[in-house]
C-alpha atoms as a PDB file:
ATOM      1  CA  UNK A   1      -5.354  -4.308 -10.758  1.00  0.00           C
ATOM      2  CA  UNK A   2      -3.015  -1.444 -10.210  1.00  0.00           C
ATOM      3  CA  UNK A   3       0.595  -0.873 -10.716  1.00  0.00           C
ATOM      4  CA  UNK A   4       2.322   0.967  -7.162  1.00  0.00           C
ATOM      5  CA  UNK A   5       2.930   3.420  -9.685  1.00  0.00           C
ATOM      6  CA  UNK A   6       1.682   6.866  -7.595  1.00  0.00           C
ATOM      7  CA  UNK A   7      -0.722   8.916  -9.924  1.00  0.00           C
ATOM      8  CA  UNK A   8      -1.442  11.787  -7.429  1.00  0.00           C
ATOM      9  CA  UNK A   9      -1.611  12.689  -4.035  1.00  0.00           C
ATOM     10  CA  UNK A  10      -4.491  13.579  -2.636  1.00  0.00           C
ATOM     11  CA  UNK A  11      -6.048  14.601   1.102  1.00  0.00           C
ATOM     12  CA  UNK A  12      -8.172  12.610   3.126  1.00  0.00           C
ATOM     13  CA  UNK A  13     -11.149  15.863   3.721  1.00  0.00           C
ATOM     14  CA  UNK A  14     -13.695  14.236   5.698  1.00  0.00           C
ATOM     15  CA  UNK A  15     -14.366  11.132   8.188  1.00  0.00           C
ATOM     16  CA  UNK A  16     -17.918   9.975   8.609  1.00  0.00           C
ATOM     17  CA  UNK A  17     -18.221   7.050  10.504  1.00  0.00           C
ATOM     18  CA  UNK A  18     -20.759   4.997   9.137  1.00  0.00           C
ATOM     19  CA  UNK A  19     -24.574   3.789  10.445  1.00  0.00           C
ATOM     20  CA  UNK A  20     -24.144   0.110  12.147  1.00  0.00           C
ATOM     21  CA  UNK A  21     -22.724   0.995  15.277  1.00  0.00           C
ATOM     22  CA  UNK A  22     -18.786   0.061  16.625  1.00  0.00           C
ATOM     23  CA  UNK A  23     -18.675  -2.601  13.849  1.00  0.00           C
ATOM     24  CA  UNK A  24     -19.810   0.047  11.115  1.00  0.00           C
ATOM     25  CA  UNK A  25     -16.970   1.206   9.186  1.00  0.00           C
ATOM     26  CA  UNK A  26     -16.621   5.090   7.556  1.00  0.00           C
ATOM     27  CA  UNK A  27     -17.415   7.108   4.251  1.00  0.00           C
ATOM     28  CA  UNK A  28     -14.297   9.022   3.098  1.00  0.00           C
ATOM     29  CA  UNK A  29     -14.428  12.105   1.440  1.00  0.00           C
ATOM     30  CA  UNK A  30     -11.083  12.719  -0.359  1.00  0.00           C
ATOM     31  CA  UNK A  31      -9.494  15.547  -2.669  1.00  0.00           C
ATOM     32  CA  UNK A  32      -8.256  13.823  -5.830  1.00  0.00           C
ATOM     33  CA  UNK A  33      -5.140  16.853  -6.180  1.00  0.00           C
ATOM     34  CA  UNK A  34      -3.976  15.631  -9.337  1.00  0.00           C
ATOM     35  CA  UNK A  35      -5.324  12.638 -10.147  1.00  0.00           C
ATOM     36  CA  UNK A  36      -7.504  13.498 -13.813  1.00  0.00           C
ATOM     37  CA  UNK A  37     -11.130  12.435 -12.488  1.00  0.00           C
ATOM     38  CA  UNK A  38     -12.688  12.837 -15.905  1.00  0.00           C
ATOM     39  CA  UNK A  39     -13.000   8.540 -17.007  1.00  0.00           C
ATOM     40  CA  UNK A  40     -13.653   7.820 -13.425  1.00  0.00           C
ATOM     41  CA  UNK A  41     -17.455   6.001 -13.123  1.00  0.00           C
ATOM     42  CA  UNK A  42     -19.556   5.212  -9.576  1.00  0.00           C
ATOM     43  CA  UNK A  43     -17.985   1.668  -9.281  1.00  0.00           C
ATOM     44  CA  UNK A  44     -14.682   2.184 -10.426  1.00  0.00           C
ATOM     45  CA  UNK A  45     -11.956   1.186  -8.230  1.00  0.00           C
ATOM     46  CA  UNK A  46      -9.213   3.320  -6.484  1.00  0.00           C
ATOM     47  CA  UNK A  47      -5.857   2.619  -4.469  1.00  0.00           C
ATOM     48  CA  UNK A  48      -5.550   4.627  -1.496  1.00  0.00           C
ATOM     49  CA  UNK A  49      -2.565   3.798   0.244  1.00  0.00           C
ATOM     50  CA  UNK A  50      -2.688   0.776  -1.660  1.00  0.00           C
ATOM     51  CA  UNK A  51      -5.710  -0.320  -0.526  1.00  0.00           C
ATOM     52  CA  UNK A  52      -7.874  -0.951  -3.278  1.00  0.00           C
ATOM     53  CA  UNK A  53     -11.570   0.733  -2.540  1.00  0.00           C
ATOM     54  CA  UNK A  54     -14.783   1.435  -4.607  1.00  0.00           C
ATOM     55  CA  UNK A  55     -15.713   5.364  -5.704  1.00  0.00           C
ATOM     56  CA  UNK A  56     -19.228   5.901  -4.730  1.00  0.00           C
ATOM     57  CA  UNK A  57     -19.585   9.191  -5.181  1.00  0.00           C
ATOM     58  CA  UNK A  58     -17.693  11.611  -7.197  1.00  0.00           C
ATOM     59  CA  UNK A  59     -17.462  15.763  -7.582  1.00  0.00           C
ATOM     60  CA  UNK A  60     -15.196  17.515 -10.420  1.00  0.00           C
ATOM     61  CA  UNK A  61     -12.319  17.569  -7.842  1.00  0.00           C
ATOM     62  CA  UNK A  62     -12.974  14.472  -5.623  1.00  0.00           C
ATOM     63  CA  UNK A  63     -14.395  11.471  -4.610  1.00  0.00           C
ATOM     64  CA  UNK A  64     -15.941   9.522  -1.903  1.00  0.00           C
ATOM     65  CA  UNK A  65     -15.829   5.602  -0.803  1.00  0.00           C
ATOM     66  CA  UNK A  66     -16.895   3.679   1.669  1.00  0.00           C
ATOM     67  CA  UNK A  67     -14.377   1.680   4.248  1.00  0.00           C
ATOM     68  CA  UNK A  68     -15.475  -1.309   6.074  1.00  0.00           C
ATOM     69  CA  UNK A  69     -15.139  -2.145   9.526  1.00  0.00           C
ATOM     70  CA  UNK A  70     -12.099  -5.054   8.231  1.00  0.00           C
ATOM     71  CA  UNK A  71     -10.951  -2.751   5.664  1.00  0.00           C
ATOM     72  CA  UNK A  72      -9.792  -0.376   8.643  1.00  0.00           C
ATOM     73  CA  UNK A  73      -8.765  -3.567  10.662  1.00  0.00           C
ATOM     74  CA  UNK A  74      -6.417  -4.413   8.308  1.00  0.00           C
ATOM     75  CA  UNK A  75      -4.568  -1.192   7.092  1.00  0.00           C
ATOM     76  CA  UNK A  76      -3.297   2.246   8.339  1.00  0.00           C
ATOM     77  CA  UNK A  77      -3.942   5.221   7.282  1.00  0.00           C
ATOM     78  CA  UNK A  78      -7.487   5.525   6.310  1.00  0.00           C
ATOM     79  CA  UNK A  79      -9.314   6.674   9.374  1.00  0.00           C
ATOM     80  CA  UNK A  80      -8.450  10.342   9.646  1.00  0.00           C
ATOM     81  CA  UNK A  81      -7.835  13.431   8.117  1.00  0.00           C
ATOM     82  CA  UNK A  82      -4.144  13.052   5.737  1.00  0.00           C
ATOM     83  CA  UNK A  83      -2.465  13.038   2.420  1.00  0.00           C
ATOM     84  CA  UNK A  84      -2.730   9.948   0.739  1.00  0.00           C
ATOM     85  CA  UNK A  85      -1.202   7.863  -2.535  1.00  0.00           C
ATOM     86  CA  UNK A  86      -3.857   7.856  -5.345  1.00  0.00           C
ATOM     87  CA  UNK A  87      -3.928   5.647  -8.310  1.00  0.00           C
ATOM     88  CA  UNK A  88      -6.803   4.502 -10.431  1.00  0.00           C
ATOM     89  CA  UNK A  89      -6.980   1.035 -11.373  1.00  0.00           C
ATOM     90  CA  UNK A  90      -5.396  -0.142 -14.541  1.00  0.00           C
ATOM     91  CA  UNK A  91      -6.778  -0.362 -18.270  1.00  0.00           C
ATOM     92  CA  UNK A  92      -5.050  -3.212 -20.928  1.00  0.00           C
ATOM     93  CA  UNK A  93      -3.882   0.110 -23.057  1.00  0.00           C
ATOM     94  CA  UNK A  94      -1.687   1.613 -19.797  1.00  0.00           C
ATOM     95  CA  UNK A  95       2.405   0.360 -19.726  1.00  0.00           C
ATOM     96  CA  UNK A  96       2.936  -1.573 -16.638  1.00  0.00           C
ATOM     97  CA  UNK A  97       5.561   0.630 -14.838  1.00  0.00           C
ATOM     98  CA  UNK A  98       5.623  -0.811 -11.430  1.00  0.00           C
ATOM     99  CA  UNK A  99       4.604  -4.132 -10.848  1.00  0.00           C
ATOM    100  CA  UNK A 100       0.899  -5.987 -10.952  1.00  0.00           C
ATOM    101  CA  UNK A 101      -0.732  -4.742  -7.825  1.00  0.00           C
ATOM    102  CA  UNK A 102      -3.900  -5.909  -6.406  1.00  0.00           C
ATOM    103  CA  UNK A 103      -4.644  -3.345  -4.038  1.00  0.00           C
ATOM    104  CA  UNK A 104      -5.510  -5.756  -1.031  1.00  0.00           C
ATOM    105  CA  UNK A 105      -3.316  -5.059   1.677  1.00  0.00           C
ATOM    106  CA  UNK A 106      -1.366  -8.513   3.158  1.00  0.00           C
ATOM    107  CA  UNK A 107      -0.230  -6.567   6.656  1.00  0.00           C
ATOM    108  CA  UNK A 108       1.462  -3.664   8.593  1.00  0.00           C
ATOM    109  CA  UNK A 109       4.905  -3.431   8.075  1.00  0.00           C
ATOM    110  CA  UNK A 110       6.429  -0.710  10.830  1.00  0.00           C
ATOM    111  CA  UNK A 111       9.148   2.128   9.806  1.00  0.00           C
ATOM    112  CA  UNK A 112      12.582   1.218  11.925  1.00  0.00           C
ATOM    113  CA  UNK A 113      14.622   3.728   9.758  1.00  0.00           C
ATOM    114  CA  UNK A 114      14.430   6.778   7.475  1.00  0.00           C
ATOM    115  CA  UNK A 115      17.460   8.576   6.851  1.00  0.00           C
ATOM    116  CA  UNK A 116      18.951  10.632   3.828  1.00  0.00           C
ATOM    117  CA  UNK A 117      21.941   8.652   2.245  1.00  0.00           C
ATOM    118  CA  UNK A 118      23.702  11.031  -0.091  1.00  0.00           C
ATOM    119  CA  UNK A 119      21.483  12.398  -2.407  1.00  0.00           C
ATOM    120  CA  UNK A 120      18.474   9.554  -1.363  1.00  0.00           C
ATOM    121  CA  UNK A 121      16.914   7.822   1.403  1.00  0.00           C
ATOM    122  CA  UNK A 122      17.083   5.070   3.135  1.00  0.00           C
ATOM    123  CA  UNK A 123      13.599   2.803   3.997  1.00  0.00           C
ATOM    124  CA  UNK A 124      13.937   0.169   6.562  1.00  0.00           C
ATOM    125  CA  UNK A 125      10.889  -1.739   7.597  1.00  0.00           C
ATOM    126  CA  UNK A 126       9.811  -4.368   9.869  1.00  0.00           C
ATOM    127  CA  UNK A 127       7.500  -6.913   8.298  1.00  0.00           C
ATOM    128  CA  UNK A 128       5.149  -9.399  10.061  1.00  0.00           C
ATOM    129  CA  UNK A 129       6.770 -12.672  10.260  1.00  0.00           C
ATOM    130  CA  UNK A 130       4.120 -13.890   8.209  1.00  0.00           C
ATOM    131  CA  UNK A 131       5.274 -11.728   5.176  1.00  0.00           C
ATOM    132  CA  UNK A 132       8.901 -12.732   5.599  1.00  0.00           C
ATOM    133  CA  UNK A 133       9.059 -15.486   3.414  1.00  0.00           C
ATOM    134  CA  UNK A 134       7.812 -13.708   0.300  1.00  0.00           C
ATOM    135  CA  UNK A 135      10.115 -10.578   0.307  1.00  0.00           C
ATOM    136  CA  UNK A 136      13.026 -11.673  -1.426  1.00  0.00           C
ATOM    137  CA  UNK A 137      16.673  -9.233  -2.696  1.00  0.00           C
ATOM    138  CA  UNK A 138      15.398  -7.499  -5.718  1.00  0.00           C
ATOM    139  CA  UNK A 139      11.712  -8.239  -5.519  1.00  0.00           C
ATOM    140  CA  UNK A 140       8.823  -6.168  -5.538  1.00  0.00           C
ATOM    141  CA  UNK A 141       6.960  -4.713  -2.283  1.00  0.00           C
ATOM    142  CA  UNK A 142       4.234  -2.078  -2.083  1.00  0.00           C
ATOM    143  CA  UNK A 143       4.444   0.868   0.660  1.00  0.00           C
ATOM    144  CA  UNK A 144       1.000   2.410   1.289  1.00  0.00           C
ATOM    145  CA  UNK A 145       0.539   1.565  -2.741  1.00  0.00           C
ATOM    146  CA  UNK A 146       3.706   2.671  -3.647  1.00  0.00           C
ATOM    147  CA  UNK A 147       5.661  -0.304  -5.926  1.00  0.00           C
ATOM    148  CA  UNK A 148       9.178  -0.278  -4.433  1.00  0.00           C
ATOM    149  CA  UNK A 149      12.038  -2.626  -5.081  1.00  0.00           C
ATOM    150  CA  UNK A 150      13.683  -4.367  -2.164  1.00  0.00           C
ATOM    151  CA  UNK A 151      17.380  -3.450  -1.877  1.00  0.00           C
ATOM    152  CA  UNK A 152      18.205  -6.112   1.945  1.00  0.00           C
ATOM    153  CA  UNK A 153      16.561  -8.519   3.680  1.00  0.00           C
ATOM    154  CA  UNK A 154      17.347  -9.788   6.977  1.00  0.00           C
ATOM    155  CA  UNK A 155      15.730 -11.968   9.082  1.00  0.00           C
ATOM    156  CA  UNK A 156      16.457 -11.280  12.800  1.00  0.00           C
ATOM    157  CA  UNK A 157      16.833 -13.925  16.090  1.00  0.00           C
ATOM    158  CA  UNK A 158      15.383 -17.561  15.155  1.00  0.00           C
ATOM    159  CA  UNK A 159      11.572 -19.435  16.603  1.00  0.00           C
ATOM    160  CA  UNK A 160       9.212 -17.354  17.364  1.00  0.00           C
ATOM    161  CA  UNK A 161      11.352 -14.359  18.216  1.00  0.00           C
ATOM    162  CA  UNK A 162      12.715 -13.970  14.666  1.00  0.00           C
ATOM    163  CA  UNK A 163      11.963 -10.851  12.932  1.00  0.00           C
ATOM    164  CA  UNK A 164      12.191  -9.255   9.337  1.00  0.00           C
ATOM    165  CA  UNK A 165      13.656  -6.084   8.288  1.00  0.00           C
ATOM    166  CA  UNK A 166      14.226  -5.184   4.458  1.00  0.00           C
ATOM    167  CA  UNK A 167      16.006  -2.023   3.229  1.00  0.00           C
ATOM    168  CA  UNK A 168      14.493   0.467   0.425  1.00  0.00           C
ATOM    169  CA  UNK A 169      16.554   2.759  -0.977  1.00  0.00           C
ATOM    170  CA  UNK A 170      13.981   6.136  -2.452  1.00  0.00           C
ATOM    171  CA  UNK A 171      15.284   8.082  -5.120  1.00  0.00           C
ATOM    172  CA  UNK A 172      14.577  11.977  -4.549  1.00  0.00           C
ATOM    173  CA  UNK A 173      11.631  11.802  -7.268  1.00  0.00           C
ATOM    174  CA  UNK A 174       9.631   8.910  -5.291  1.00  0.00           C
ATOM    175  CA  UNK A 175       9.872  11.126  -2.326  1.00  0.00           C
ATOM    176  CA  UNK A 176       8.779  14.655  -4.175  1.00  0.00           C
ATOM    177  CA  UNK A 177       5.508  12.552  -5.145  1.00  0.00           C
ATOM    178  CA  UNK A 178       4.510  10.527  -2.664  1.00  0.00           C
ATOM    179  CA  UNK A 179       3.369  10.278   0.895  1.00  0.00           C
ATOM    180  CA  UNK A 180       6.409   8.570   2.061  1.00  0.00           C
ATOM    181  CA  UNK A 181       8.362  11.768   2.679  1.00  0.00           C
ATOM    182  CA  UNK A 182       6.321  12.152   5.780  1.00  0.00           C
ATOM    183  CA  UNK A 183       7.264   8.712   7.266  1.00  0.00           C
ATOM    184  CA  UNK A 184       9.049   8.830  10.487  1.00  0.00           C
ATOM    185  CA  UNK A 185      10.593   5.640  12.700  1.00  0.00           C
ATOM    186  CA  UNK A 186       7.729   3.954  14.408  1.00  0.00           C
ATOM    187  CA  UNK A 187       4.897   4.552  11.564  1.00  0.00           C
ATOM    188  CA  UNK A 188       2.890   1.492  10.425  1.00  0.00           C
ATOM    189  CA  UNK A 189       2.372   0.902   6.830  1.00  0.00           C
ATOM    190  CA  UNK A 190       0.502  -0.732   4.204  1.00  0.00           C
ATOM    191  CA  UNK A 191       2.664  -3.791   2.439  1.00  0.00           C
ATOM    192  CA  UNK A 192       1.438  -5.657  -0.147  1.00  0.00           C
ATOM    193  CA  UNK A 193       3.637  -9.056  -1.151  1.00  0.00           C
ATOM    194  CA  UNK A 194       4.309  -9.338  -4.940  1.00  0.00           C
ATOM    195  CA  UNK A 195       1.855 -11.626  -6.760  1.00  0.00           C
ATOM    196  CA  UNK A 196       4.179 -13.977  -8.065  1.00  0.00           C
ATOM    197  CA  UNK A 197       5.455 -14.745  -4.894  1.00  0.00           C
ATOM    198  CA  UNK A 198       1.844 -15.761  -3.432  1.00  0.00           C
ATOM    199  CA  UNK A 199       1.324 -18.027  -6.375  1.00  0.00           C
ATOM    200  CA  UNK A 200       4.748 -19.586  -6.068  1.00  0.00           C
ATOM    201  CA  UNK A 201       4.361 -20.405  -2.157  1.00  0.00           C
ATOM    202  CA  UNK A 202       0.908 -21.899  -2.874  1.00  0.00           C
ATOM    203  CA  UNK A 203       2.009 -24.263  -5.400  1.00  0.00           C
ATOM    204  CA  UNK A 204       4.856 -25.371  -3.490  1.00  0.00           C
ATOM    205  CA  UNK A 205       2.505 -25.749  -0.442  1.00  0.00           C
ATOM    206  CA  UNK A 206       0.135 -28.288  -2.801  1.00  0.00           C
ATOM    207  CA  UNK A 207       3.057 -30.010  -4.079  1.00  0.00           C
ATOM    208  CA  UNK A 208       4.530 -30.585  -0.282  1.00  0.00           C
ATOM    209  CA  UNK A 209       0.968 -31.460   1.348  1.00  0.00           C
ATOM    210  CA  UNK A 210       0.524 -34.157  -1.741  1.00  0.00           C
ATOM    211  CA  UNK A 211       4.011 -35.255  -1.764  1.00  0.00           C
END
């Protein structure tokens, strides 16, 4: 579990795609920067863009995992040479600062908007219309593993042409310490729904299939 609360940022160094052929996925080699490497064990888990991925080697200033073949499928970001959103997974001692964050990406949102407004920036992101009905006004979304709080939603057209677009507003520190300063309109990135949300649609889906 993990928090969207940005520990580091760190650089992708190295691709290596791995043995198996086109279905093979790759080894990552990846500069830590700041993240403190010291408690980190072979096994431990990571978030890299919020995806949640297992160290299997480690150096005094780095790390390296290994990224399936569905792993790559399903997220952006992790198949080439970039900075990237580091945070190590939590411990029952750590204050919960975002909000509870599995590290398993849902889908691909794509950037529509990124503008300064005053002295912070506007987000705007298109979400798959599978995602729309768990972002909600005031609920929690993570951006390439960065916990965020959703300021708009709106859903766009009706049927199958609908589409979702919710607003973020950044404060100036998010952007100093993160990745998403680099975003630009047209960008895919990592969203992961809130928790609760997942939980809550299930039930209701039990309660509606035995009612």
């Amino acid at each position: 579990m993990f928090t969207g609360i940005v520990a580091a940022v760190g650089k992708i160094n190295t691709v290596t795609p791995l043995e198996g052929g086109l279905d093979a996925g790759v080894r990552l080699n990846i500069d830590a920067g700041g993240l403190p490497l010291a408690d980190v064990a072979l096994g431990d888990s990571i978030a890299i863009n919020g995806a949640c991925m297992t160290v299997v080697e480690k150096s005094a200033s780095g790390f390296t995992v290994d990224v399936s073949r569905e792993s790559l499928n399903c997220t952006v970001g992790l198949d080439t040479t970039t900075e990237v959103n580091l945070e190590k997974a939590l411990t029952l001692a750590e204050r919960l600062g975002g909000h509870l964050v599995s590290g398993h990406v849902d889908g691909l949102g794509v950037v529509r908007k990124f503008e300064p407004v005053g002295e912070s920036w506007e987000l705007v992101i298109e979400a798959p219309r599978e995602l729309a009905k768990y972002l909600a006004f005031k609920g929690s979304v993570v951006v390439n593993g960065v916990s965020l709080t959703v300021n708009r939603v709106e859903d766009i057209g009706s049927g199958a042409d609908m589409v979702c677009q919710f607003s973020i507003n950044l404060i100036p520190h998010t952007i100093q310490v993160t990745t998403l300063k680099h975003l630009k309109a047209g960008a895919k990135v990592n969203l992961e729904i809130d928790l609760i949300a997942r939980y809550v649609e299930r039930m209701l889906s039990v309660e509606k299939a035995a009612g």
